[in-house]
N, C-alpha and C. Protein backbone atom coordinates (compact mmCIF):
# COMPACT_ATOMS: atom_id res chain seq x y z
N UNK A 1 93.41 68.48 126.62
CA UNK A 1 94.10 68.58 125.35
C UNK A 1 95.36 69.43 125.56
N UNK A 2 96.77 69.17 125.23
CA UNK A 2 98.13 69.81 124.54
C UNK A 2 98.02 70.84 124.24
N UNK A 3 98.34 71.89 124.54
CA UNK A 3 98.00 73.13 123.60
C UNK A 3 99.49 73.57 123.52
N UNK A 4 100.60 74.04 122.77
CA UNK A 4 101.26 74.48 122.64
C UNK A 4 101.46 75.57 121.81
N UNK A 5 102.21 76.89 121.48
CA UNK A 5 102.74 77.68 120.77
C UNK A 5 103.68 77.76 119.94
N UNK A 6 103.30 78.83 119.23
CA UNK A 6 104.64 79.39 117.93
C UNK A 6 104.51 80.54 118.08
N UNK A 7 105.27 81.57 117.71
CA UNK A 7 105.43 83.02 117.77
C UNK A 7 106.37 83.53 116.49
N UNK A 8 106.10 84.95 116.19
CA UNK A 8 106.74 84.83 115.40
C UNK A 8 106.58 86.98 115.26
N UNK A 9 107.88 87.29 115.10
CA UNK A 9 106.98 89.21 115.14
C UNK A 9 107.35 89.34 113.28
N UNK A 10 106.34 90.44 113.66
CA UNK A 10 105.77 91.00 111.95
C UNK A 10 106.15 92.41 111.99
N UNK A 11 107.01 92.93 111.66
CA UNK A 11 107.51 94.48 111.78
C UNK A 11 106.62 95.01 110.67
N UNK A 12 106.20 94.24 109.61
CA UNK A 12 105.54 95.45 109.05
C UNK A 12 104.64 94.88 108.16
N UNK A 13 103.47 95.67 107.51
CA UNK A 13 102.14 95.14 106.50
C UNK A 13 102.84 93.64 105.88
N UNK A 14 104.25 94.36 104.94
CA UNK A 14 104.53 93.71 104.06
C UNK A 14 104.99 92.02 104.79
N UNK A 15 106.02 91.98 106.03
CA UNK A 15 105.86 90.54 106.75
C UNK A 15 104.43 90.30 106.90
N UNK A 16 103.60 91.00 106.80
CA UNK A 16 102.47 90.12 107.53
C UNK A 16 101.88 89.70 106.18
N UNK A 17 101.75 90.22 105.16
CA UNK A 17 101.56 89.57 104.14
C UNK A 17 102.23 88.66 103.50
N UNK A 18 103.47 88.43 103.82
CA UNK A 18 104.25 87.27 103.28
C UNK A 18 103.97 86.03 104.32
N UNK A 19 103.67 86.54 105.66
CA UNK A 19 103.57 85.23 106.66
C UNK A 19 102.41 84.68 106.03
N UNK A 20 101.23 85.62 105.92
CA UNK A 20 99.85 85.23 105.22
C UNK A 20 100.28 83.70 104.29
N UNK A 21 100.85 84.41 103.19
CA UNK A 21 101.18 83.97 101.87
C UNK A 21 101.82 82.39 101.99
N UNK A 22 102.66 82.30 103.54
CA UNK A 22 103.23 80.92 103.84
C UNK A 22 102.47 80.12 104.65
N UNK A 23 101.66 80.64 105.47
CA UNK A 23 100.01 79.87 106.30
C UNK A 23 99.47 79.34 105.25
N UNK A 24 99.16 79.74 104.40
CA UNK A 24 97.95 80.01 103.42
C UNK A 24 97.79 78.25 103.09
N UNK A 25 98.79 77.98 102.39
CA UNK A 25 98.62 76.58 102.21
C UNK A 25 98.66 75.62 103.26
N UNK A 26 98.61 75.91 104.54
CA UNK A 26 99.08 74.41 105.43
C UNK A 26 97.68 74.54 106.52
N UNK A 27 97.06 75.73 105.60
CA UNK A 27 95.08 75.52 106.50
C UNK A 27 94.75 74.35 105.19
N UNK A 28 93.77 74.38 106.04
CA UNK A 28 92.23 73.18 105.57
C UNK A 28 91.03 73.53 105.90
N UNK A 29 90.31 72.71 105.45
CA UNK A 29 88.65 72.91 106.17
C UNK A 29 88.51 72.16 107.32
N UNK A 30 87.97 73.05 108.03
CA UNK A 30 87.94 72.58 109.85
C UNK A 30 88.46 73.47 110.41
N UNK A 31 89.67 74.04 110.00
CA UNK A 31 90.60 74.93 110.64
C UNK A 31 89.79 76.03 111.09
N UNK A 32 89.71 76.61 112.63
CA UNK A 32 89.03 77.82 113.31
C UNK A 32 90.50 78.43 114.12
N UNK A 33 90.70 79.86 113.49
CA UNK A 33 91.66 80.65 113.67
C UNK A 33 90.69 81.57 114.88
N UNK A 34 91.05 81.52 115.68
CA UNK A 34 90.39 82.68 116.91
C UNK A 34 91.58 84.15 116.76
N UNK A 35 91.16 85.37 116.20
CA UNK A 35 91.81 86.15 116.09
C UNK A 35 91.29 87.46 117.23
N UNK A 36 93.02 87.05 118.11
CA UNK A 36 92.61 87.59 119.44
C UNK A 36 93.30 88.98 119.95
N UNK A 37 92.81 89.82 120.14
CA UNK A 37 93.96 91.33 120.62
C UNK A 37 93.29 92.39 120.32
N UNK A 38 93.99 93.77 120.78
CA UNK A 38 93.00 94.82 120.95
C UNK A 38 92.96 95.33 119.39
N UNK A 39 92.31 96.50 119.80
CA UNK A 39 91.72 97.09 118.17
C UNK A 39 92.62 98.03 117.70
N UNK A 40 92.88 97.49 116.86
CA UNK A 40 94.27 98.33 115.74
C UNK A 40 95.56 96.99 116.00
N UNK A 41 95.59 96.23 116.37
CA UNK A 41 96.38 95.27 116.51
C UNK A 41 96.52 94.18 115.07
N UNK A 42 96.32 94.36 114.26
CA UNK A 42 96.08 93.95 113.43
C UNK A 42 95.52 92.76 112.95
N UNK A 43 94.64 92.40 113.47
CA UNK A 43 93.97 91.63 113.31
C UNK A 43 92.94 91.17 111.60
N UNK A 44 92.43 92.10 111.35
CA UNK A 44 91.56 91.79 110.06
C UNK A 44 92.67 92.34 109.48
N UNK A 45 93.81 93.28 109.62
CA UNK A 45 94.92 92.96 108.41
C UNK A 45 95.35 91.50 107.53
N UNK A 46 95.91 91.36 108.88
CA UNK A 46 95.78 89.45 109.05
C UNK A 46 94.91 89.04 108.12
N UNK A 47 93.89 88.99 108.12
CA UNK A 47 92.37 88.12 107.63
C UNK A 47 92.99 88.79 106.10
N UNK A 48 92.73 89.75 105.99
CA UNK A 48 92.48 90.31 104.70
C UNK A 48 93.46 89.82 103.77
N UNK A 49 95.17 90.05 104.24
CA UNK A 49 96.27 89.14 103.46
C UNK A 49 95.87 87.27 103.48
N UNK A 50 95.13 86.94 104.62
CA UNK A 50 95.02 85.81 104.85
C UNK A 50 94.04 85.13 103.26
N UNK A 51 93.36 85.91 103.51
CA UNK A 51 91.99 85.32 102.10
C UNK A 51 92.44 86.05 100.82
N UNK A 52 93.15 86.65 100.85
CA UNK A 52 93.67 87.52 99.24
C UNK A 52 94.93 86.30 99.07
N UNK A 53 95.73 86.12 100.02
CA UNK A 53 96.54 84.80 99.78
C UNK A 53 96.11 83.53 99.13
N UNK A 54 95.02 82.79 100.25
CA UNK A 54 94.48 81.94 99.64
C UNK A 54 93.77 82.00 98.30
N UNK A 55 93.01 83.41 98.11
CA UNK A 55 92.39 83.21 96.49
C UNK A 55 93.64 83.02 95.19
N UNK A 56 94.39 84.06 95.59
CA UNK A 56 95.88 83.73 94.59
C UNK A 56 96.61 82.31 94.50
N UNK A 57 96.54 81.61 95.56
CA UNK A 57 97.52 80.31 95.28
C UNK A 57 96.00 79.23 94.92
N UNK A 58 95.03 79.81 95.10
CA UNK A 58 93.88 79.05 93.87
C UNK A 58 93.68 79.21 92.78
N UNK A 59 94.37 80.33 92.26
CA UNK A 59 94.08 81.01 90.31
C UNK A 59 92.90 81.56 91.04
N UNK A 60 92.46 82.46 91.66
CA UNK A 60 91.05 83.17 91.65
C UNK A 60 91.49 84.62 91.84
N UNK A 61 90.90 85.42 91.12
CA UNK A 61 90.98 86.63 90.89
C UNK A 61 90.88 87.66 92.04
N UNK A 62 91.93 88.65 92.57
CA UNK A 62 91.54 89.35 93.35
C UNK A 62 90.24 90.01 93.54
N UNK A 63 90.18 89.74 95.24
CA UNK A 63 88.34 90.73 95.53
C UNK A 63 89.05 91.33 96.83
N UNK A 64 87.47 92.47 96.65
CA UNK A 64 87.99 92.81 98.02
C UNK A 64 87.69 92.35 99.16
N UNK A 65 88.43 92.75 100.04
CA UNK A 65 88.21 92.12 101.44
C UNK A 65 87.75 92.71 102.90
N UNK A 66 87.13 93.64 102.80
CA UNK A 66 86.10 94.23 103.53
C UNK A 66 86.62 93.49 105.11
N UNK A 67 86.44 94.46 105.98
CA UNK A 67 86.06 94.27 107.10
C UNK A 67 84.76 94.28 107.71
N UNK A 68 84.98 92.70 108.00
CA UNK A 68 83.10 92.59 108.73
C UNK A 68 82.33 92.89 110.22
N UNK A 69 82.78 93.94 110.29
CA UNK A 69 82.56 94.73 111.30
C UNK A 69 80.87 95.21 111.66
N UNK A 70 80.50 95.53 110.40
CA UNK A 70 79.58 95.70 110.07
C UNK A 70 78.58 94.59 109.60
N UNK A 71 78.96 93.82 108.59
CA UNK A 71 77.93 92.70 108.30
C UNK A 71 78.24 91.49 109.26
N UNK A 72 78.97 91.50 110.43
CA UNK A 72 79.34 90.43 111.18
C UNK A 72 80.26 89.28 110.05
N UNK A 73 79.80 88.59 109.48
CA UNK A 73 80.22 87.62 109.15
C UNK A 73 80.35 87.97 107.02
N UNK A 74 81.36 87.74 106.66
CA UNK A 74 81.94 87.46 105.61
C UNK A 74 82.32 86.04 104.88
N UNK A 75 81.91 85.92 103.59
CA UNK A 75 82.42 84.31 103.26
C UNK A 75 83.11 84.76 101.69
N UNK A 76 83.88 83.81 101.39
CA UNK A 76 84.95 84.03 100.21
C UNK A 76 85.12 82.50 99.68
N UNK A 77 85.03 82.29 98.28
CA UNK A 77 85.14 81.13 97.88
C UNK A 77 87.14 81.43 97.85
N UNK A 78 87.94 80.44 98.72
CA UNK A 78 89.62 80.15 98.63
C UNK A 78 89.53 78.91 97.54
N UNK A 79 88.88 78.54 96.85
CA UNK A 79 89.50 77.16 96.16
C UNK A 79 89.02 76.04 96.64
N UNK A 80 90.05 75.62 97.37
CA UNK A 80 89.42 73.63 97.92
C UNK A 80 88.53 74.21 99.24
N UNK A 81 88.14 75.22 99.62
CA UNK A 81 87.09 75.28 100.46
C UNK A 81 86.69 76.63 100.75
N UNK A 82 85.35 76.84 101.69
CA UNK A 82 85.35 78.50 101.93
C UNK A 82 86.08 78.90 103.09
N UNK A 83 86.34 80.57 103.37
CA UNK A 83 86.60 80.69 104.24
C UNK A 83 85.70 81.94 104.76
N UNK A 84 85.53 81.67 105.75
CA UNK A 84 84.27 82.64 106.94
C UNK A 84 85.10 83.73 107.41
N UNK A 85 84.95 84.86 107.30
CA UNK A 85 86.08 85.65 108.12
C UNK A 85 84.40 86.39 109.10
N UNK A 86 84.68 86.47 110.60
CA UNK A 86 83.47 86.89 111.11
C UNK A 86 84.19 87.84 112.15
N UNK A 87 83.53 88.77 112.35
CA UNK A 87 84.27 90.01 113.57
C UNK A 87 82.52 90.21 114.03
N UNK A 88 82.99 89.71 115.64
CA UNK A 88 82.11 89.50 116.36
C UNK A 88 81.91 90.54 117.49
N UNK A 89 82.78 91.53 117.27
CA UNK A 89 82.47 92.82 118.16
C UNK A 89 81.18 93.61 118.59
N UNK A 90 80.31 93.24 117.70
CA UNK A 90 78.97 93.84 117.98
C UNK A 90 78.38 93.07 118.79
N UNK A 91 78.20 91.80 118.73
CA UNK A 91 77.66 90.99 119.83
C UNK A 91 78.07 90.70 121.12
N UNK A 92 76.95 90.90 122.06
CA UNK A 92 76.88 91.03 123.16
C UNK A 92 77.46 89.35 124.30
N UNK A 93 77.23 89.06 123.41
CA UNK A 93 77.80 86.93 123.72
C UNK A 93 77.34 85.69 122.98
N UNK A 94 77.10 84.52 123.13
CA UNK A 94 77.47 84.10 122.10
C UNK A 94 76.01 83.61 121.55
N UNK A 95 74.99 84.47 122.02
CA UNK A 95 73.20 84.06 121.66
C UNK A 95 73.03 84.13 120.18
N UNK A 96 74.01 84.68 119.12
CA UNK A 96 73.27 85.26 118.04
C UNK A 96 74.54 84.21 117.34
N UNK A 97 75.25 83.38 117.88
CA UNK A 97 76.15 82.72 117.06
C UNK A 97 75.69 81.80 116.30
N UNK A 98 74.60 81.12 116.57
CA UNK A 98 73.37 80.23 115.93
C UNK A 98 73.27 80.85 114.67
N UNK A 99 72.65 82.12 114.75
CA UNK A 99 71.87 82.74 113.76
C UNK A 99 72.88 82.84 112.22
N UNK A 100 74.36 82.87 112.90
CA UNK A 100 75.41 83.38 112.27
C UNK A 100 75.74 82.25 110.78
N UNK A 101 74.79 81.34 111.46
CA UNK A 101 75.70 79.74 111.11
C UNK A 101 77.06 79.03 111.35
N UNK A 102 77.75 80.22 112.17
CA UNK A 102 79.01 79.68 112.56
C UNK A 102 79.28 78.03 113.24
N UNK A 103 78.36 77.77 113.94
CA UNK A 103 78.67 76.17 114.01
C UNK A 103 78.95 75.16 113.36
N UNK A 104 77.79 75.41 111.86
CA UNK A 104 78.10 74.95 110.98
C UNK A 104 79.80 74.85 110.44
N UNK A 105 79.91 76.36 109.94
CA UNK A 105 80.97 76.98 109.09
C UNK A 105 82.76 76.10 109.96
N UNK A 106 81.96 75.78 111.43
CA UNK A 106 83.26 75.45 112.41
C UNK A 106 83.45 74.26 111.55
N UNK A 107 82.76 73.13 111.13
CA UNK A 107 83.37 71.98 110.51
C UNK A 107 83.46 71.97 109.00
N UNK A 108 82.91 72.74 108.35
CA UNK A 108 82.77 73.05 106.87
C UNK A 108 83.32 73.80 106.02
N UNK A 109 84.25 74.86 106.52
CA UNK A 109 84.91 75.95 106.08
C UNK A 109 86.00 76.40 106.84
N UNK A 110 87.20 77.04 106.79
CA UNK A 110 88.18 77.81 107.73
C UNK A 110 87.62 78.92 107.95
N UNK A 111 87.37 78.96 109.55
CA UNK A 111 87.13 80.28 110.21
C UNK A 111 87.80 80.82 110.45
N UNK A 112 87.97 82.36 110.26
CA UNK A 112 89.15 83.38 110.81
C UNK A 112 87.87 84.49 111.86
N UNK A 113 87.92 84.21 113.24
CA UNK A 113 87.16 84.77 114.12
C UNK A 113 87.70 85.78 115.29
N UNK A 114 87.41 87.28 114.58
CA UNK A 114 87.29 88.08 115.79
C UNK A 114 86.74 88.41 116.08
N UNK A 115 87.33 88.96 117.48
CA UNK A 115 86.66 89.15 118.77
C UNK A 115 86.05 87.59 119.57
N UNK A 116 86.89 86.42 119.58
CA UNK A 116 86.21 85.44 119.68
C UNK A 116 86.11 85.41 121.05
N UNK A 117 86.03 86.68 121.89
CA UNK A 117 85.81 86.01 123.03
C UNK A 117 83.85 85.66 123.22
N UNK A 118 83.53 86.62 122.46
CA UNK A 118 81.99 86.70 122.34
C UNK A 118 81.33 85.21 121.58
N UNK A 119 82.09 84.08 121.42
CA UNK A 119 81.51 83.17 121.49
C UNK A 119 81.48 82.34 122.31
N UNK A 120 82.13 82.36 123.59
CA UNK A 120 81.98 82.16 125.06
C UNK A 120 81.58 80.62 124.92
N UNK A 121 80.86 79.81 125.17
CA UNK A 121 81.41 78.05 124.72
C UNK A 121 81.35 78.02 123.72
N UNK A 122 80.78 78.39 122.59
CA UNK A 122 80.84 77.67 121.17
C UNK A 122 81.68 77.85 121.11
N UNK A 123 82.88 78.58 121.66
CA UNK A 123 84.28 77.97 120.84
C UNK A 123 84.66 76.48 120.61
N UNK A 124 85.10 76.47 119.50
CA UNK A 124 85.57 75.15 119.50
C UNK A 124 86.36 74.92 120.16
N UNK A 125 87.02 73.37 120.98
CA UNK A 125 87.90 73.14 121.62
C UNK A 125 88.71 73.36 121.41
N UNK A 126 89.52 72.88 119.84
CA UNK A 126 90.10 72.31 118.55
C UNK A 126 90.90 73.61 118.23
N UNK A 127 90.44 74.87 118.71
CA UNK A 127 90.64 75.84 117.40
C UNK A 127 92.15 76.48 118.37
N UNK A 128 92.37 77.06 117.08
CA UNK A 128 93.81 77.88 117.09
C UNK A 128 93.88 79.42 117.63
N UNK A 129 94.42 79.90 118.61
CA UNK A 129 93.99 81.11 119.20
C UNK A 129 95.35 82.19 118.80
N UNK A 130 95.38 82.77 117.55
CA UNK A 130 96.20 83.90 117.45
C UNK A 130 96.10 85.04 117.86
N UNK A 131 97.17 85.69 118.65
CA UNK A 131 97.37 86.51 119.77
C UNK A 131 97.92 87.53 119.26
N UNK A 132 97.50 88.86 119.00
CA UNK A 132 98.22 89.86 117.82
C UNK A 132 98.50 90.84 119.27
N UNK A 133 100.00 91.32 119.33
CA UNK A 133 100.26 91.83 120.27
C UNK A 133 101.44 93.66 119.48
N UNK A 134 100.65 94.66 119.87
CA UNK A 134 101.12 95.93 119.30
C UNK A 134 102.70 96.22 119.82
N UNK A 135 103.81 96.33 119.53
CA UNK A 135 104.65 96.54 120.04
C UNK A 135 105.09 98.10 120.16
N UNK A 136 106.12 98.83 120.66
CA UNK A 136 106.60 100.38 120.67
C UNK A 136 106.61 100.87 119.32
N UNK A 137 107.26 100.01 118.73
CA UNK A 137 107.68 100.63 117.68
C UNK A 137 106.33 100.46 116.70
N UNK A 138 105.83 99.78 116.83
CA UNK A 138 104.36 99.78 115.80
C UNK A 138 104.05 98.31 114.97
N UNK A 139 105.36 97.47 115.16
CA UNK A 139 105.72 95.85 114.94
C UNK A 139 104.68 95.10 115.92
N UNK A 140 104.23 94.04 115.60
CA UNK A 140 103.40 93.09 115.79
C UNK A 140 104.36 91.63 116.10
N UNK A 141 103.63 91.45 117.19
CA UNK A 141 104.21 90.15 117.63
C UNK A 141 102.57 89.28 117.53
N UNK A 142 103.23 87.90 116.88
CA UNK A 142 102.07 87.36 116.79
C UNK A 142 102.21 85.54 117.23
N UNK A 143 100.99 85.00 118.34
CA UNK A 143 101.66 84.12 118.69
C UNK A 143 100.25 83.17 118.28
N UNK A 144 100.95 81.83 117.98
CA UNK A 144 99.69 81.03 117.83
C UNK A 144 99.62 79.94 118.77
N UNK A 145 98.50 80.04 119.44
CA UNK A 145 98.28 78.73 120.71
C UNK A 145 97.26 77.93 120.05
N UNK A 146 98.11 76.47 120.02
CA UNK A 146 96.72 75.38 119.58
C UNK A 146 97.10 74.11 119.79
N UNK A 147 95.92 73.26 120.11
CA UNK A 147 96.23 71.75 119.59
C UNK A 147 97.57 71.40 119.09
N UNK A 148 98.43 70.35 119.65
CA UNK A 148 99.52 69.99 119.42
C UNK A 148 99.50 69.39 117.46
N UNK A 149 98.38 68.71 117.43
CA UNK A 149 98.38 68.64 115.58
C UNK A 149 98.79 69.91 115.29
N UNK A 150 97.61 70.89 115.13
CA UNK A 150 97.46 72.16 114.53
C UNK A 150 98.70 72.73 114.66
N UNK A 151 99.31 72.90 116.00
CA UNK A 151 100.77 73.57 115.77
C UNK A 151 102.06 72.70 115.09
N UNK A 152 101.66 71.63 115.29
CA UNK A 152 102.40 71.10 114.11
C UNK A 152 102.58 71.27 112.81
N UNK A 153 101.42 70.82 112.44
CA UNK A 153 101.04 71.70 111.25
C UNK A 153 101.33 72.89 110.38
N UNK A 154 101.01 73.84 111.41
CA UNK A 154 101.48 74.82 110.82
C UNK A 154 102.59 75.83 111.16
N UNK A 155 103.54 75.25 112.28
CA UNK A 155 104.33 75.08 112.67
C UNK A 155 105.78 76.06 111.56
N UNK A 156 105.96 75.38 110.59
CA UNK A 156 106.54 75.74 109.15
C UNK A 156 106.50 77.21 108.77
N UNK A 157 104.89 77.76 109.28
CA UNK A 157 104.55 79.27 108.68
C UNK A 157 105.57 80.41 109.87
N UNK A 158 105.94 79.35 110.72
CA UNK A 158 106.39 80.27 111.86
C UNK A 158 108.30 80.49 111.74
N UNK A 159 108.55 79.62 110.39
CA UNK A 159 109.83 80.48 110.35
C UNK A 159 110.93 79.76 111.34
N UNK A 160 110.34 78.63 111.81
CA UNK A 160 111.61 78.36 112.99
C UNK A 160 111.37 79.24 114.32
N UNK A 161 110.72 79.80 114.58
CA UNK A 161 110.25 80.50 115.76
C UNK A 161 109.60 79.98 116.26
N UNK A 162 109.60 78.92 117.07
CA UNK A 162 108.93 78.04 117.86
C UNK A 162 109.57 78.72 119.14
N UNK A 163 108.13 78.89 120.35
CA UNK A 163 108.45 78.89 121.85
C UNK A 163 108.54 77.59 122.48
C-alpha cells in the first residue's frame, strides 16, 4: 500500500485547536488516527480539541474530555458516529486489545489511538499515523502518514502543507 504525508507545525494550543476544528469534518467512521510521539508532545491535546470539535459542528453540548490514561479507552457520542479516544500506555502489547473492543471500534467508530505502538499487529493496515514532534521553542510539528485515499482526504486540514 501508498503511504504518503502531510505536515503541518502548530505553534500553539490555539493552532492546534483550529487545525482540530478543520479535520473535524473530513473524518468518518472507519477512520483509525494512530497518535504517535513522546509524552508531553501533545498528543491527547490533539484528541481533546479533536472530539470537543466534532461534538460542536454536531449541535452537542460541550463535555469533558478526560485523558484516558487511566481508564484506557474513552468513547464520546460526535454525531454521525462515535469516537474511541484510547491511550494505550499501560499495556504491555497488544494481548488486552481484544478485551478493549478496539477491533471492533477499528470498523465502527473513529479511533484516535495512543501509544499505538502497543498494538503491535492489530494495527490496522489502513490507519493514519500522526507524528507529534516537540520543537525548541515549544511549537509542534505535526505530520500525518497514511493511505494515499486518507491523505487525500484529508489533505485540505493541512493548509497546503503537503510534503
Amino acid at each position: 500500500m501508498t503511504r504518503l504525508t502531510c505536515s503541518i507545525l502548530l505553534p500553539s494550543q490555539a493552532a492546534t485547536d483550529a487545525f482540530a476544528w478543520t479535520m473535524a469534518p473530513l473524518l468518518r467512521v472507519g477512520d483509525v488516527l494512530l497518535l504517535d510521539g513522546p509524552v508531553g508532545a501533545g498528543k491527547t491535546a490533539f484528541a481533546r480539541a479533536l472530539i470537543t470539535a466534532l461534538r460542536r459542528q454536531a449541535g452537542l453540548p460541550r463535555e469533558d474530555v478526560p485523558s484516558p490514561t487511566f481508564t484506557l479507552v474513552q468513547t464520546y457520542d460526535t454525531g454521525a458516529f462515535e469516537t474511541w479516544h484510547a491511550d494505550l500506555y499501560r499495556l504491555t502489547g497488544p494481548d488486552g486489545i481484544a478485551e478493549l473492543g478496539l477491533d471492533e471500534a477499528f470498523s465502527e467508530a473513529l479511533c484516535l489511538i495512543e501509544w499505538p505502538d502497543r498494538l503491535g499487529p492489530a494495527a490496522p493496515p489502513d490507519a493514519g499515523r500522526l507524528i507529534f514532534t516537540v520543537n525548541p521553542d515549544d511549537s509542534r510539528n505535526l505530520a500525518l502518514v497514511g493511505p494515499c485515499a486518507m491523505i487525500a482526504r484529508l489533505a485540505p486540514a493541512f493548509a497546503g502543507n503537503p510534503e
